[in-house]
Protein backbone atom coordinates (compact mmCIF):
# COMPACT_ATOMS: atom_id res chain seq x y z
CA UNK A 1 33.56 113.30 -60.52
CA UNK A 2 37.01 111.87 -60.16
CA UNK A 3 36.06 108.12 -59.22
CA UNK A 4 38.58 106.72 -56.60
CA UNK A 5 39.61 103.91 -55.16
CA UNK A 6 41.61 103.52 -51.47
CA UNK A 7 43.95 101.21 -50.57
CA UNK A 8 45.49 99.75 -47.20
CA UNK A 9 48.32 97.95 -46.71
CA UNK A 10 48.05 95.77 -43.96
CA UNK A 11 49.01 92.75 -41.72
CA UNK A 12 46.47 93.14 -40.21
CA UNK A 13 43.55 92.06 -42.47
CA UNK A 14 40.89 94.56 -42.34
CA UNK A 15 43.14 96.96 -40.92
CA UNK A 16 43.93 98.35 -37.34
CA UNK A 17 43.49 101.68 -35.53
CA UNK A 18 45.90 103.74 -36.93
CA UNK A 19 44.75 102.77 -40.62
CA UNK A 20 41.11 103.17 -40.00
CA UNK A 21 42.14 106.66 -38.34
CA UNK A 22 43.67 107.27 -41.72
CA UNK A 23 41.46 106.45 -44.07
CA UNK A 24 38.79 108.37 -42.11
CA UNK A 25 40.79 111.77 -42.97
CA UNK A 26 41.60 110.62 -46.40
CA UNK A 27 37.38 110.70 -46.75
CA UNK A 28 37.15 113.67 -45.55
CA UNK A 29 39.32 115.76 -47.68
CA UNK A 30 37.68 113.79 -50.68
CA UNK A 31 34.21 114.80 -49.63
CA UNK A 32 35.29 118.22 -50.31
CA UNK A 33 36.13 117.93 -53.68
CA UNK A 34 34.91 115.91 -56.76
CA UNK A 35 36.03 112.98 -56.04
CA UNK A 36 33.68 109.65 -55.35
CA UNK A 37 34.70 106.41 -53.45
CA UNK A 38 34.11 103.70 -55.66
CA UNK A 39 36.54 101.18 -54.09
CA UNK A 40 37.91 100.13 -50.99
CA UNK A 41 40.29 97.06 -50.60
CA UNK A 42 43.09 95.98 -48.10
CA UNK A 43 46.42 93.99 -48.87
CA UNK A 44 48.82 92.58 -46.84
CA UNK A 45 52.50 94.49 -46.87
CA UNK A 46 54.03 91.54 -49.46
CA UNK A 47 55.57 93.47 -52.90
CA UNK A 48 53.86 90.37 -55.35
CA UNK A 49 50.44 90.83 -54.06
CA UNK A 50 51.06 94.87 -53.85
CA UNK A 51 52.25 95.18 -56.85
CA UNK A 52 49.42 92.25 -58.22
CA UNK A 53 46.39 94.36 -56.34
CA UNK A 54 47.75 98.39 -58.21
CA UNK A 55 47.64 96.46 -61.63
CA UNK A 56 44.24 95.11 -60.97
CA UNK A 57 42.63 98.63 -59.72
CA UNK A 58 44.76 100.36 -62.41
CA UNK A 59 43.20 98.19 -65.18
CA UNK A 60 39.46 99.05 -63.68
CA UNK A 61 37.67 100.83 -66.10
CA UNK A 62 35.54 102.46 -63.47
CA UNK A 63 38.77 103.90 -61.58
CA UNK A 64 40.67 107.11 -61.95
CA UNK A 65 42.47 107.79 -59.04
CA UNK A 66 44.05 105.43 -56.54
CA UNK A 67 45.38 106.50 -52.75
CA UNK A 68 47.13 104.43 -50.55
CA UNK A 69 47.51 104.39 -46.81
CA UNK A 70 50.61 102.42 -45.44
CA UNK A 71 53.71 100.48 -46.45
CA UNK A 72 55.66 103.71 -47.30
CA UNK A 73 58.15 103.54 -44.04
CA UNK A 74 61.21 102.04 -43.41
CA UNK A 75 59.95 99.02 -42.15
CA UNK A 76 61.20 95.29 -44.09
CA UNK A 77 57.57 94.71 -44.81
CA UNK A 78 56.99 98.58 -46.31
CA UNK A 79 57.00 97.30 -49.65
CA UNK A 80 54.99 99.62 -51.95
CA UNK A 81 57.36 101.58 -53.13
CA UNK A 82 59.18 99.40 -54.38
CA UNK A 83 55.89 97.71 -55.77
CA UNK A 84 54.84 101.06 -57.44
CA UNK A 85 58.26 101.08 -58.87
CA UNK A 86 57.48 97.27 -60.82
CA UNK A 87 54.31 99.35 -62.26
CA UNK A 88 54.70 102.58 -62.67
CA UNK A 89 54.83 104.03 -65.65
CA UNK A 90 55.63 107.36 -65.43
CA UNK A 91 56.34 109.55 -61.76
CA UNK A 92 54.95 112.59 -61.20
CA UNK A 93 57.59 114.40 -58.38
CA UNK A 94 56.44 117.41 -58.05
CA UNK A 95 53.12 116.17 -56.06
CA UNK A 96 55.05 114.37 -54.02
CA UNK A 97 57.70 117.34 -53.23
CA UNK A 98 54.47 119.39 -52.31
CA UNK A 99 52.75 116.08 -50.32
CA UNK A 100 56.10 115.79 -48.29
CA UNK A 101 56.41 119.16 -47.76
CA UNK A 102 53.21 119.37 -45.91
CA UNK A 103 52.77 116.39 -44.13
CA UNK A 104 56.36 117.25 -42.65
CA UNK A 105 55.36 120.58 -41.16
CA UNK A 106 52.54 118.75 -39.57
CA UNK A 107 54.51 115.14 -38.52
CA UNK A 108 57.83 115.58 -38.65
CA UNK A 109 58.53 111.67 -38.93
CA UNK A 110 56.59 112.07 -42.26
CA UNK A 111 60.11 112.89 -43.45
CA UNK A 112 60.74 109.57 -43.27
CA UNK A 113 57.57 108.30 -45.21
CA UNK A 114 58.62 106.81 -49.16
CA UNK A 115 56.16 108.63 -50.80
CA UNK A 116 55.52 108.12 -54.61
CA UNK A 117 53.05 109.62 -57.28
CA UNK A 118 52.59 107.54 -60.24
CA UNK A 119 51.27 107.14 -63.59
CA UNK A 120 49.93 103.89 -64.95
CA UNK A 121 47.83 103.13 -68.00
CA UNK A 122 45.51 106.26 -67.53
CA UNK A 123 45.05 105.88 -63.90
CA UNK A 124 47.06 108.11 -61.50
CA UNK A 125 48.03 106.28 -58.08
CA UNK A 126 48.90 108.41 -54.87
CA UNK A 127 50.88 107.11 -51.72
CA UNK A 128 50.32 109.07 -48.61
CA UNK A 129 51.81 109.05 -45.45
CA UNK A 130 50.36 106.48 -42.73
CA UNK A 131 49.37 109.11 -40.21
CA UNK A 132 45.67 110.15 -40.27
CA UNK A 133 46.80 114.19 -39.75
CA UNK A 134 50.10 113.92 -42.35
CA UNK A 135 47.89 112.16 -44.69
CA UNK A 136 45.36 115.01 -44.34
CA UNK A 137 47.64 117.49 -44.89
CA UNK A 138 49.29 115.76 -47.83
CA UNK A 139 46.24 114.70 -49.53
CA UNK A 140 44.61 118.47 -48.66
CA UNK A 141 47.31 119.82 -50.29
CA UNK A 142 47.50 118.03 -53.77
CA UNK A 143 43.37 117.77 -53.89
CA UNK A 144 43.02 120.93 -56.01
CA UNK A 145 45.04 119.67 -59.06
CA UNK A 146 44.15 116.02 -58.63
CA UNK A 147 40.95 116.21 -61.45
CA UNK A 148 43.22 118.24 -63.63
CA UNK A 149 45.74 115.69 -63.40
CA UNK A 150 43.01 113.05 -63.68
CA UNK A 151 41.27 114.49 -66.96
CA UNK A 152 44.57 114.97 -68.41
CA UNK A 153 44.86 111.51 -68.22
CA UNK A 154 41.27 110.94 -69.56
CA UNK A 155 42.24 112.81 -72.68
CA UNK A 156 45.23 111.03 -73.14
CA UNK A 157 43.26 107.41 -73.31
CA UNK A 158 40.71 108.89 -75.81
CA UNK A 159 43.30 110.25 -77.59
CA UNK A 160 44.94 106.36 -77.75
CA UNK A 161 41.34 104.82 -78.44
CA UNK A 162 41.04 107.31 -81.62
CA UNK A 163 44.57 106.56 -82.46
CA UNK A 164 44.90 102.46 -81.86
CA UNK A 165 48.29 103.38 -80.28
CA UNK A 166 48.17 101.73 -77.16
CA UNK A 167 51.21 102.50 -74.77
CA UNK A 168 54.07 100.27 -74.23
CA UNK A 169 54.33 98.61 -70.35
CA UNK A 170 56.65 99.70 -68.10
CA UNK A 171 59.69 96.90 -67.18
CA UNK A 172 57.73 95.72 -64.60
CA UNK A 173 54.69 95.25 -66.98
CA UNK A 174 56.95 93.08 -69.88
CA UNK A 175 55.18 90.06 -70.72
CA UNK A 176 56.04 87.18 -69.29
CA UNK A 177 56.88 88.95 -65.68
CA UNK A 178 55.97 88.30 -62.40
CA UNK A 179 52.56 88.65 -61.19
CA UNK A 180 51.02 89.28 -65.21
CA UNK A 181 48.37 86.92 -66.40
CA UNK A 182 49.70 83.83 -68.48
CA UNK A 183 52.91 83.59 -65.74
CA UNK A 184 53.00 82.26 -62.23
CA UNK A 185 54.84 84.46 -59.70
CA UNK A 186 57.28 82.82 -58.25
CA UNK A 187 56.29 84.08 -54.92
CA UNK A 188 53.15 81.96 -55.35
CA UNK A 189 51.09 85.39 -54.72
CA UNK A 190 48.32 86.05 -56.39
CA UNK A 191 48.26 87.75 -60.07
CA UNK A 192 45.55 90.02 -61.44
CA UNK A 193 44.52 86.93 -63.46
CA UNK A 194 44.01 85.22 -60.10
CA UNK A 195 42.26 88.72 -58.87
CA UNK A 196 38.08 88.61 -58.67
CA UNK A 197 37.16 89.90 -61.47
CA UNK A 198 35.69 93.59 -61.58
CA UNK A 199 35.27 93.18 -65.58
CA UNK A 200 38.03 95.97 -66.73
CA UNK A 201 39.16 96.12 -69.90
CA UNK A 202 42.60 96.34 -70.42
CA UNK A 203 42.03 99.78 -72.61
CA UNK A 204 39.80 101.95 -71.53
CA UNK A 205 36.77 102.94 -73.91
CA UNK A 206 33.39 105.02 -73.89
CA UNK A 207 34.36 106.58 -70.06
């Protein structure tokens, strides 16, 4: 089972209407597939604590997959992409070209939605449109190569645990930067140091 965790970005706390709406389809496609909620957290749409809250799930031992609903439009406070871009390792375009696609022929305005597919550490991390239908579609669409994707990553962390090679941080990541443990963000936002604690190695060993 591909052990995922959902995220909301939010001003509005827990989340309003249109998000809960959202992540109610998101469930659904899971539930037809391998895939097993293990997580569920809000943040609000600022890039330190965004970018602060996909470090701490993408550290989490017990997480494979991450999907996020909101902050991808055009909005000033629609700040994860440019969060995922502080994190992510490596992108993965063609799911997005194929989430876009979709979620356009059901929402048009979806066009208009920042989506990003990311790699970080050995966790992959999804952002899908903020509709509940365009996020079914998108999410639908991807779902069938999303454990591939998932155990390919899997592989790759043994394969570093066997080695002792761990892989170097992305620019965001550099030590010393925003939002890492040992340094205070300037935004006075909270790191992942400053993050409850969900006991997650930094490497990932005996999954």
């Amino acid at each position: 089972m591909i052990r995922t965790a959902l995220l909301t970005v939010s001003d509005r706390g827990a989340g309003g209407p249109a998000e809960d709406r959202t992540v109610q389809a998101i469930r659904e496609v899971l539930a037809g597939g391998s895939f097993v909620e293990v997580d569920y957290q809000v943040v609000p749409g600022e890039q330190a604590r965004i970018r602060a809250k996909l470090r701490v799930l993408t550290e989490n031992a017990d997480v494979d997959l991450v999907l996020t609903v909101g902050g991808v439009g055009l909005a000033p406070r629609d700040r994860l992409p440019e969060a995922m871009a502080e994190v992510a390792e490596r992108q993965v375009p063609g799911l997005v070209a194929a989430m876009q696609a979709a979620a356009t022929r059901i929402d048009p305005l979806a066009a208009l939605a920042r989506l990003a597919v990311a790699v970080r550490r050995d966790t992959l991390v999804v952002n899908l449109p903020e509709t509940a239908d365009a996020a079914r579609a998108a999410l639908a669409t991807i779902a069938g190569v999303l454990p591939t994707a998932c155990e390919d990553l899997l592989r790759r962390s043994l394969l570093v645990d066997a080695s002792g090679d761990v892989p170097g941080d992305a620019p965001g990541d550099a030590a010393g930067a925003p939002g890492r443990s040992g340094a205070e963000d300037p935004t006075g936002a909270a790191s992942e140091a400053d993050a409850p604690s969900l006991g997650r190695p930094t490497r990932r060993t005996g999954r």
